[in-house]
PDB file of N, CA and C in Angstrom:
ATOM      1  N   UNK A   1      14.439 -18.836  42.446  1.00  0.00           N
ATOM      2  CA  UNK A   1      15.380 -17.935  41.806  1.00  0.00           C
ATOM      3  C   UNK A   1      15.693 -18.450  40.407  1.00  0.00           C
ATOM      4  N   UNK A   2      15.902 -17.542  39.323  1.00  0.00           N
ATOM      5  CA  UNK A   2      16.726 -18.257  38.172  1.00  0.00           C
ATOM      6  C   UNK A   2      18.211 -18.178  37.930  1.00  0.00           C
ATOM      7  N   UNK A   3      17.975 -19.097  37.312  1.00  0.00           N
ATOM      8  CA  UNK A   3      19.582 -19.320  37.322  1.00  0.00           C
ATOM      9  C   UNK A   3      20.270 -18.509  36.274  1.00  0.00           C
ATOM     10  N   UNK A   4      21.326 -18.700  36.761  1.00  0.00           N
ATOM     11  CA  UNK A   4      22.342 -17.218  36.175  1.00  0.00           C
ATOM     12  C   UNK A   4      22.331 -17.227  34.569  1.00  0.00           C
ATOM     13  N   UNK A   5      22.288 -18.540  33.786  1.00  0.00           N
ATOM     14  CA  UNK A   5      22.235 -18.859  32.537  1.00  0.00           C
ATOM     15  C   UNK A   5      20.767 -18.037  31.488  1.00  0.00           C
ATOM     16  N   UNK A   6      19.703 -18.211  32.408  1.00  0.00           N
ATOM     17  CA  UNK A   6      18.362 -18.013  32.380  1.00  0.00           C
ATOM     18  C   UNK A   6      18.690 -16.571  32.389  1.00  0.00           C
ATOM     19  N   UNK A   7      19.107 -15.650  33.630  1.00  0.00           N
ATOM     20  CA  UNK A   7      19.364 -14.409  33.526  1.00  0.00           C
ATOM     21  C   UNK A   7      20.364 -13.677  32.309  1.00  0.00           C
ATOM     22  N   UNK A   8      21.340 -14.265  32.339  1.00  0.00           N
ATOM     23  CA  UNK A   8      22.143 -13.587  31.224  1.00  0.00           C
ATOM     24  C   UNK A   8      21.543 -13.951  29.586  1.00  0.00           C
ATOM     25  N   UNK A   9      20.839 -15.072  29.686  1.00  0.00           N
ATOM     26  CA  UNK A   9      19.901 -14.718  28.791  1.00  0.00           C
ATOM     27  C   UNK A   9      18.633 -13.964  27.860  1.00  0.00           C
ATOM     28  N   UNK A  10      17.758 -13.489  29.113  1.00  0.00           N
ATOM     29  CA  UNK A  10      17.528 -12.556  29.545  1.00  0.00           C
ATOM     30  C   UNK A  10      17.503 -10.766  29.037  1.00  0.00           C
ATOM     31  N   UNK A  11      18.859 -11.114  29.740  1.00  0.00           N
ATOM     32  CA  UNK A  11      19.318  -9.662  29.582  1.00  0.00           C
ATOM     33  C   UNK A  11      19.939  -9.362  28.608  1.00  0.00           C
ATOM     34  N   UNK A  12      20.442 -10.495  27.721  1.00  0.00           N
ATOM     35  CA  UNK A  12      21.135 -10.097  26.702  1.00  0.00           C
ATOM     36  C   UNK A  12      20.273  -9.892  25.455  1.00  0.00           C
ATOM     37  N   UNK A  13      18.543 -10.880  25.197  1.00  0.00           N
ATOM     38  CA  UNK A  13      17.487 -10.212  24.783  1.00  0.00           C
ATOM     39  C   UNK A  13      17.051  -9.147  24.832  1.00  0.00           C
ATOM     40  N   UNK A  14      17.049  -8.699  26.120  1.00  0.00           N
ATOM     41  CA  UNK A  14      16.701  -7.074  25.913  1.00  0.00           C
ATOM     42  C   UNK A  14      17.507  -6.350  25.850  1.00  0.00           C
ATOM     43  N   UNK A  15      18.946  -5.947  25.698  1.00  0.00           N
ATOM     44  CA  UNK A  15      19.625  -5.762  25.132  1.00  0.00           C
ATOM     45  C   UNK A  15      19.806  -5.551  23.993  1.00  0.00           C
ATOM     46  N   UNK A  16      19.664  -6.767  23.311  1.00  0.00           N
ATOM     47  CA  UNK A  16      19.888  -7.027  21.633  1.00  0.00           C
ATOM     48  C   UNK A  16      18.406  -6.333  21.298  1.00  0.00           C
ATOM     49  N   UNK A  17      17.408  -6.281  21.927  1.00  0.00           N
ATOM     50  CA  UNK A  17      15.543  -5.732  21.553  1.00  0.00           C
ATOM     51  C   UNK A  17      15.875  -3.998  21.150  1.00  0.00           C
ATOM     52  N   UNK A  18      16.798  -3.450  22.499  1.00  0.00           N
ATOM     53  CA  UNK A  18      17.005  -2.278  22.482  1.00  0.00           C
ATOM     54  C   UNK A  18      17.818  -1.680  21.714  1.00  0.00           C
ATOM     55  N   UNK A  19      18.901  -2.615  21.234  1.00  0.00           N
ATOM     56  CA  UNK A  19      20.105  -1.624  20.562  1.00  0.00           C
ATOM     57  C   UNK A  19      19.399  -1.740  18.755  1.00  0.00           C
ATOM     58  N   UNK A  20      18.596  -2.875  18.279  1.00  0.00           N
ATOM     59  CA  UNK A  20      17.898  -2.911  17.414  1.00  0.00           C
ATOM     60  C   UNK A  20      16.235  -1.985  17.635  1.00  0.00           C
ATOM     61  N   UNK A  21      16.048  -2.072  17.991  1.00  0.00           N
ATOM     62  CA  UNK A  21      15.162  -0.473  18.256  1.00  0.00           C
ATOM     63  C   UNK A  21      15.596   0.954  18.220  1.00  0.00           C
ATOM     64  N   UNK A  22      16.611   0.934  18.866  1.00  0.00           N
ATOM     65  CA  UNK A  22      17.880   2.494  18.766  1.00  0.00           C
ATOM     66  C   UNK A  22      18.252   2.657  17.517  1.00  0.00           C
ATOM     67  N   UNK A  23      18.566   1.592  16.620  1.00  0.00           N
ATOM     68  CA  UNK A  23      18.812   1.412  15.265  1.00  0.00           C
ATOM     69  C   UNK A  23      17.824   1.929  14.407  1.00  0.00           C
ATOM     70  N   UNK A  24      16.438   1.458  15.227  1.00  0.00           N
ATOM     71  CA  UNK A  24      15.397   1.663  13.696  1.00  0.00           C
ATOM     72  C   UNK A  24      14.771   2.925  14.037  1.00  0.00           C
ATOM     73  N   UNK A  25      14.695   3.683  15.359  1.00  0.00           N
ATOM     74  CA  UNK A  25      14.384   4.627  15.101  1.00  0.00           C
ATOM     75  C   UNK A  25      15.640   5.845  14.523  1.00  0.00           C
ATOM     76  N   UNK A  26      16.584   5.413  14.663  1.00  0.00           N
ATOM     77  CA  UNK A  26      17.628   6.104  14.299  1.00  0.00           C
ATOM     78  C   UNK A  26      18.043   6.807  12.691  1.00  0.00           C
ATOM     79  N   UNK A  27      17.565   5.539  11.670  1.00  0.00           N
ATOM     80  CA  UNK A  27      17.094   5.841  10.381  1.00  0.00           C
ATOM     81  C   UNK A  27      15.930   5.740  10.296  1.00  0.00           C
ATOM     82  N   UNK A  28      15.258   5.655  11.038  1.00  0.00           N
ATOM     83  CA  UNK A  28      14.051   6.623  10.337  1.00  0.00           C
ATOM     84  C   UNK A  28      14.306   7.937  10.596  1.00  0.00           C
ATOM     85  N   UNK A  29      14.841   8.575  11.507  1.00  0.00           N
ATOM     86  CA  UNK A  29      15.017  10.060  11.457  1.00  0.00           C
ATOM     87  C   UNK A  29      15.683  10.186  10.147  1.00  0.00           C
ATOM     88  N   UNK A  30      17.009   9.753  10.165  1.00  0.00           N
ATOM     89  CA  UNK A  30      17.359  10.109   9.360  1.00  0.00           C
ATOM     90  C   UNK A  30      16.876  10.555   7.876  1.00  0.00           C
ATOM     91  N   UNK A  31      16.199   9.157   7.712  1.00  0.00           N
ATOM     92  CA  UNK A  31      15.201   9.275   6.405  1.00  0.00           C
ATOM     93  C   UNK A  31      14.473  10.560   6.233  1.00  0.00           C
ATOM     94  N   UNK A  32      13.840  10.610   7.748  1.00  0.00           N
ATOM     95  CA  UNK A  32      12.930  11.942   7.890  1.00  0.00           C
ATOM     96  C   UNK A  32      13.662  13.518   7.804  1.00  0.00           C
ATOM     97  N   UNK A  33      14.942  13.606   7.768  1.00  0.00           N
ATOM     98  CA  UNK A  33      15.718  14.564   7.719  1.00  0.00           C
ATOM     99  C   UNK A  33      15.474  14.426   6.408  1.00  0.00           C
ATOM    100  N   UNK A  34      16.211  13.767   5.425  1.00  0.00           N
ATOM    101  CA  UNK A  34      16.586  14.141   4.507  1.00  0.00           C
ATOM    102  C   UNK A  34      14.864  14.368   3.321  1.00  0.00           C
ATOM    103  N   UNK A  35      14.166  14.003   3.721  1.00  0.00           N
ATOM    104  CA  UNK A  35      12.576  14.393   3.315  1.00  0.00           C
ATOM    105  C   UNK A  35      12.044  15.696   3.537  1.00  0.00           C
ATOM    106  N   UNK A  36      12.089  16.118   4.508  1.00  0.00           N
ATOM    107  CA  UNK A  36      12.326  16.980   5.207  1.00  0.00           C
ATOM    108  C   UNK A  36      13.271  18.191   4.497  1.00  0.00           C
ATOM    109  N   UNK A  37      14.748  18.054   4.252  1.00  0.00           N
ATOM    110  CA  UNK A  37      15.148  19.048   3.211  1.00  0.00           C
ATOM    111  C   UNK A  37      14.618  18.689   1.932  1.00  0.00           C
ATOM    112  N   UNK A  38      14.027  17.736   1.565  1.00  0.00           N
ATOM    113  CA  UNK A  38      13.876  17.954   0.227  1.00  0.00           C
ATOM    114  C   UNK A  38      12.456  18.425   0.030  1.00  0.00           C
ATOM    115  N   UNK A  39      11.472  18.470   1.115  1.00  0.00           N
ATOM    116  CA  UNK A  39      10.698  19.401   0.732  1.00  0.00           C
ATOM    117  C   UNK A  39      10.949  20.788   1.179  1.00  0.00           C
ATOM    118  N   UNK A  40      11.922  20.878   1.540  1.00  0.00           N
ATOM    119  CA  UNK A  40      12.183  22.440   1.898  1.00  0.00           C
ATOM    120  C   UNK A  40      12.444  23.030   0.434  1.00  0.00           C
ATOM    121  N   UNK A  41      13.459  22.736   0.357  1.00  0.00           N
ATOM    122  CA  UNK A  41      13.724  23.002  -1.295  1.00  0.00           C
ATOM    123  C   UNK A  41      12.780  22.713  -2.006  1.00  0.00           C
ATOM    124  N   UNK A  42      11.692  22.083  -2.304  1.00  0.00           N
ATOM    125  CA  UNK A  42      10.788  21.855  -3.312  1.00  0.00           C
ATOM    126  C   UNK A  42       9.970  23.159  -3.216  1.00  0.00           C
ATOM    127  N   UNK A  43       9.701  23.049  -1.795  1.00  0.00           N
ATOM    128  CA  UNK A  43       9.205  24.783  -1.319  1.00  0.00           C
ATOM    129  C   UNK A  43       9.669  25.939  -1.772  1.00  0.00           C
ATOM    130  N   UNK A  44      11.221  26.351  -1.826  1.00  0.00           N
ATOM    131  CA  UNK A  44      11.722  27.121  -1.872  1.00  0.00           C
ATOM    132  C   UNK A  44      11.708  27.318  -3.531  1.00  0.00           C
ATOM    133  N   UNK A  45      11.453  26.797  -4.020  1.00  0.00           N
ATOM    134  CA  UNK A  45      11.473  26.187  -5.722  1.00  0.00           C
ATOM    135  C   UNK A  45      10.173  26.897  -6.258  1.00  0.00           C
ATOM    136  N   UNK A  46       9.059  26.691  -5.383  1.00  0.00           N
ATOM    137  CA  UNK A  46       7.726  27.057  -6.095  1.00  0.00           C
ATOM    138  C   UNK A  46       7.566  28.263  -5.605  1.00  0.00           C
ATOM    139  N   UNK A  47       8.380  28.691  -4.156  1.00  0.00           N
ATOM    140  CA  UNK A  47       8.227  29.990  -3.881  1.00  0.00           C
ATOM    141  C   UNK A  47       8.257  31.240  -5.071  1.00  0.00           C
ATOM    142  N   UNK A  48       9.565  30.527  -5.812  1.00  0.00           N
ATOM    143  CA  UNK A  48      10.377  31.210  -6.139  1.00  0.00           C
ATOM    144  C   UNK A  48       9.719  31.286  -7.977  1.00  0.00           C
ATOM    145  N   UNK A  49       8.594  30.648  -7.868  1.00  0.00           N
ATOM    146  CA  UNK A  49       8.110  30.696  -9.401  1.00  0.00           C
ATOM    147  C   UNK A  49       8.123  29.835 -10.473  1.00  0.00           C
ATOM    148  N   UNK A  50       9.192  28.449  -9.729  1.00  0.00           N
ATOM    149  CA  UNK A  50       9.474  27.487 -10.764  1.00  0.00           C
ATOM    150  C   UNK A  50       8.657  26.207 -10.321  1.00  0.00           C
ATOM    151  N   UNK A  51       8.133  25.046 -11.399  1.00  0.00           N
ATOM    152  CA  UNK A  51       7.418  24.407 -10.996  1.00  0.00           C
ATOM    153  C   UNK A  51       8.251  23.124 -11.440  1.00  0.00           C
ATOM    154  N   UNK A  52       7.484  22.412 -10.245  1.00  0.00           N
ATOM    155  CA  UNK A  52       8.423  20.774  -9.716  1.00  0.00           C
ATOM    156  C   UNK A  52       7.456  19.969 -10.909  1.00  0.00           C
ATOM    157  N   UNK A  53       8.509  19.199 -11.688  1.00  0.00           N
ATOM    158  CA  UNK A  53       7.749  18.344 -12.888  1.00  0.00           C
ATOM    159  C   UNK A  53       7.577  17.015 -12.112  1.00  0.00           C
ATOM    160  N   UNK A  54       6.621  16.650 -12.547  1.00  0.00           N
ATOM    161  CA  UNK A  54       6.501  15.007 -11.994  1.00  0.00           C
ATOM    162  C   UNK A  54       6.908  14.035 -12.668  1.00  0.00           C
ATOM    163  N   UNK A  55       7.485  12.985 -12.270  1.00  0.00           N
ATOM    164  CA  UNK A  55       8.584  12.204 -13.090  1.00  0.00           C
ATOM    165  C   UNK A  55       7.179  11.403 -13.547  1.00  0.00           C
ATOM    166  N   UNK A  56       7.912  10.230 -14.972  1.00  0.00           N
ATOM    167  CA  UNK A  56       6.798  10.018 -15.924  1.00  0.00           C
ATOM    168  C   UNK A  56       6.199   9.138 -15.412  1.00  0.00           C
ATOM    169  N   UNK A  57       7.200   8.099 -14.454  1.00  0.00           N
ATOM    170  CA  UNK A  57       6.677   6.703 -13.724  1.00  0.00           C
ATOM    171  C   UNK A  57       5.109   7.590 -12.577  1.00  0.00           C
ATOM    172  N   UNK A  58       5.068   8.502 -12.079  1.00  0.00           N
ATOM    173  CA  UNK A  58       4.014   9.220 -11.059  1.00  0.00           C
ATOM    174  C   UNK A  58       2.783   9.380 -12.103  1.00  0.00           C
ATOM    175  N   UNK A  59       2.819   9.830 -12.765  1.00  0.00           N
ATOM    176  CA  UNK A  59       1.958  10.258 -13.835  1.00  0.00           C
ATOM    177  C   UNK A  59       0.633   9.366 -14.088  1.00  0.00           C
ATOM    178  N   UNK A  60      -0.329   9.205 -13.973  1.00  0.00           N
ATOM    179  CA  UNK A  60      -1.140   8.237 -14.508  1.00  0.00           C
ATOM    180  C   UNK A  60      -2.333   8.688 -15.687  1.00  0.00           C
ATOM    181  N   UNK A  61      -2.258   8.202 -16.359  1.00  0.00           N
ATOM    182  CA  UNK A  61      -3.444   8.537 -18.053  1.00  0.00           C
ATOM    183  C   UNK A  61      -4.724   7.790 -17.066  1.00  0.00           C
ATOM    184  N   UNK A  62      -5.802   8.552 -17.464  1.00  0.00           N
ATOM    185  CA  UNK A  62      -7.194   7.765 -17.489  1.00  0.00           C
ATOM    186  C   UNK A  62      -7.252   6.825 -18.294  1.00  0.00           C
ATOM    187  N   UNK A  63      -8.150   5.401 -17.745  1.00  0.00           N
ATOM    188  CA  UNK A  63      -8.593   4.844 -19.075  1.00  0.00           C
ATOM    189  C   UNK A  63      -9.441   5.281 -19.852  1.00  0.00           C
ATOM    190  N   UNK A  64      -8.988   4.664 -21.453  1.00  0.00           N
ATOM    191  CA  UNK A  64      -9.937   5.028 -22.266  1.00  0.00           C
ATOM    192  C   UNK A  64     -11.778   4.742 -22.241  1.00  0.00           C
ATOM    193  N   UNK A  65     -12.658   5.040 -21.585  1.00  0.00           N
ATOM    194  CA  UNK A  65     -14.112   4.603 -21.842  1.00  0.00           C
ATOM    195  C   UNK A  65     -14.305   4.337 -23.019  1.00  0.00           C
ATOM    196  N   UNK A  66     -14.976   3.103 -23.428  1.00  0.00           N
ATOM    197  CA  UNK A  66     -15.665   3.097 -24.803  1.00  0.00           C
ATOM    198  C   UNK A  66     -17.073   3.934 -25.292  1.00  0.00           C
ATOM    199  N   UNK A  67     -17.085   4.008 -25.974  1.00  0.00           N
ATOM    200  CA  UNK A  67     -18.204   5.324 -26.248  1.00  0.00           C
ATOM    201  C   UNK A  67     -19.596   4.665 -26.507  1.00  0.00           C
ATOM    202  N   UNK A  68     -19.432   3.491 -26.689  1.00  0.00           N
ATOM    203  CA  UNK A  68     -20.589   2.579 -26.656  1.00  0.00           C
ATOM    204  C   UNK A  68     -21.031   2.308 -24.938  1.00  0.00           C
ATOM    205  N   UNK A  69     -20.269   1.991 -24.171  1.00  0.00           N
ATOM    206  CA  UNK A  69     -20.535   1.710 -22.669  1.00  0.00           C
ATOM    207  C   UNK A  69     -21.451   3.613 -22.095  1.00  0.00           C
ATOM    208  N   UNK A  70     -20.822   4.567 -22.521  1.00  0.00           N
ATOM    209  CA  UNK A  70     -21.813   5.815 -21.991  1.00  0.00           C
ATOM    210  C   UNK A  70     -22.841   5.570 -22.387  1.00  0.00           C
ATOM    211  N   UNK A  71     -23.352   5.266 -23.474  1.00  0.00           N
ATOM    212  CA  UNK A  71     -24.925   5.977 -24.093  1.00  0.00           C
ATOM    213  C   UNK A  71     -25.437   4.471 -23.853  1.00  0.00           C
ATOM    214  N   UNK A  72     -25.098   2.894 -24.170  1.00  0.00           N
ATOM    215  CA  UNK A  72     -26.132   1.880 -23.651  1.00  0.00           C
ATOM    216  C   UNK A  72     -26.498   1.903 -22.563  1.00  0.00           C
ATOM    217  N   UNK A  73     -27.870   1.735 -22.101  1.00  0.00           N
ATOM    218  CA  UNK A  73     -28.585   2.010 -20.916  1.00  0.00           C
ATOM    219  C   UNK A  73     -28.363   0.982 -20.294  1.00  0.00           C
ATOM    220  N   UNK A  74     -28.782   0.684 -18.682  1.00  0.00           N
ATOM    221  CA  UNK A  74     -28.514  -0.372 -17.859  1.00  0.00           C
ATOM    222  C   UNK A  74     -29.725  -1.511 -18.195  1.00  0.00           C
ATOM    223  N   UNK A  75     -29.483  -2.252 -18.469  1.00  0.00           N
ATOM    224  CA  UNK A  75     -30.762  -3.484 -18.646  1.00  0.00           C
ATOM    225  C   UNK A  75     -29.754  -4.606 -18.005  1.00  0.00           C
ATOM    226  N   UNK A  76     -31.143  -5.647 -17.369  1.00  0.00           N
ATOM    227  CA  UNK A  76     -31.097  -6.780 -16.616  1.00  0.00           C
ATOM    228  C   UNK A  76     -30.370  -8.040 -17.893  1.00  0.00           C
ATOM    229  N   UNK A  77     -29.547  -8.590 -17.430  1.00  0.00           N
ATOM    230  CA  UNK A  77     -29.519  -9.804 -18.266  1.00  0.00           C
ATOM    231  C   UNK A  77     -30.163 -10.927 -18.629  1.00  0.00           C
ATOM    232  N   UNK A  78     -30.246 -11.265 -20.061  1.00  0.00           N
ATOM    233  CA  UNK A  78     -31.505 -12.328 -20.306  1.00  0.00           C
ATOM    234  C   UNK A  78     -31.319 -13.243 -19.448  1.00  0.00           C
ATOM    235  N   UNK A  79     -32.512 -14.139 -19.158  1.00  0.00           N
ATOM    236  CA  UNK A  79     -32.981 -15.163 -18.588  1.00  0.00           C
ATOM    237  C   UNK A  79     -32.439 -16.043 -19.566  1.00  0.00           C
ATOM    238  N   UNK A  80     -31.819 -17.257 -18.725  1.00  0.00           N
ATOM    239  CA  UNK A  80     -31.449 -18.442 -19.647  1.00  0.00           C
ATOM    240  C   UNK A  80     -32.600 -19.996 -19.747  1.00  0.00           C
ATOM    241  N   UNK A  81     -33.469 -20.068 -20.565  1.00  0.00           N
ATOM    242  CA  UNK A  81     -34.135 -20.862 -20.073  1.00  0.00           C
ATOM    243  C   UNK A  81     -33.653 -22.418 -19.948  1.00  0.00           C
ATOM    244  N   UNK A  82     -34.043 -22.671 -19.225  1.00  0.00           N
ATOM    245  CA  UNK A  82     -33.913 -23.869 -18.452  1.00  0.00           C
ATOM    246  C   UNK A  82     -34.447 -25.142 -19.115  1.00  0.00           C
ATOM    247  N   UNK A  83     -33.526 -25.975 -19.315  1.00  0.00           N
ATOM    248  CA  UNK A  83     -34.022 -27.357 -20.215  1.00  0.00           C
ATOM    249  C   UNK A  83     -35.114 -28.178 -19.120  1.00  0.00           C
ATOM    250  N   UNK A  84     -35.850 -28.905 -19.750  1.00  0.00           N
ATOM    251  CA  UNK A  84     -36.618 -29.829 -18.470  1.00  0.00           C
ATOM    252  C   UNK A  84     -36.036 -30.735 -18.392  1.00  0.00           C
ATOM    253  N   UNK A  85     -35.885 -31.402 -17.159  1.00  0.00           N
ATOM    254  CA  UNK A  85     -35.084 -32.901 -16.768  1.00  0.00           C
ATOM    255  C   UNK A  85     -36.791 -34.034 -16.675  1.00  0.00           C
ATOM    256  N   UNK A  86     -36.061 -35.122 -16.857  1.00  0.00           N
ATOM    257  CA  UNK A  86     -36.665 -36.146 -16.796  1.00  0.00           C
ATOM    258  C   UNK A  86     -36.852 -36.288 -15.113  1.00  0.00           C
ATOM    259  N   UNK A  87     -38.082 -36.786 -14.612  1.00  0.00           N
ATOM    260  CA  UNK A  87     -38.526 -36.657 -13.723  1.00  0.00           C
ATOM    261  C   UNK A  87     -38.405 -38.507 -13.385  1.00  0.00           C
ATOM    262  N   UNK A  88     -37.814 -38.793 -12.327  1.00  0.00           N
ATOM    263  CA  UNK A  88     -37.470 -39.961 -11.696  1.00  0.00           C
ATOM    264  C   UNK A  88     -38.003 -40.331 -10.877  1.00  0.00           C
ATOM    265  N   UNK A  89     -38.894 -41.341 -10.407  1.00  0.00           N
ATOM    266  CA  UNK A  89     -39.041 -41.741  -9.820  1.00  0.00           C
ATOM    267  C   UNK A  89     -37.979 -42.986  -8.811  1.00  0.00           C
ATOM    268  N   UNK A  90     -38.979 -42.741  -7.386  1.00  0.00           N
ATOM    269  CA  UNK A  90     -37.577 -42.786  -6.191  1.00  0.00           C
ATOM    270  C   UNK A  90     -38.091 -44.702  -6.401  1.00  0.00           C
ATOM    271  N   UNK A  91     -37.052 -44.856  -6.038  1.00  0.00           N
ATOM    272  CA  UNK A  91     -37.497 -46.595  -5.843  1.00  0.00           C
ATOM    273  C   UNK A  91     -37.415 -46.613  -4.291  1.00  0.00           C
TER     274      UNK A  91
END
């Protein structure tokens, strides 16, 4: 059997597992509510003819290509030649 210390230990883990689980799904709904109206309204917005601007931080520019990198063709990189080493003999 375990002992009562062992048990109320126990139980007070799953306990504390559950009421912190009840918690996290709890805001996440919430979160999900309020997402939830705000795409309703974003909806109701474009229904209606007006268009949702995208804030500037969302936005992303292409990079610039250099105009030299389009038109040079793909070629292999030179060969570096190789100095000769002195050849040693093993003792």
């Amino acid at each position: 059997m375990l002992s009562p210390a062992l048990t109320f230990a126990l139980v007070a883990l799953f306990t504390f597992s559950g009421l912190v689980s009840l918690a996290v799904i709890t805001d996440s709904l919430m979160q999900a509510r309020v997402a939830y109206r705000r795409l309703m309204a974003e909806g109701e917005a474009l229904r209606a003819g007006l268009v949702a601007q995208a804030a500037a931080a969302e936005l992303r520019l292409r990079p610039a290509r250099p105009a030299a990198a389009a038109v040079t063709p793909l070629r292999r990189p030179a060969r570096l030649a190789m100095a000769p080493l002195p050849a040693r003999a093993a003792a």
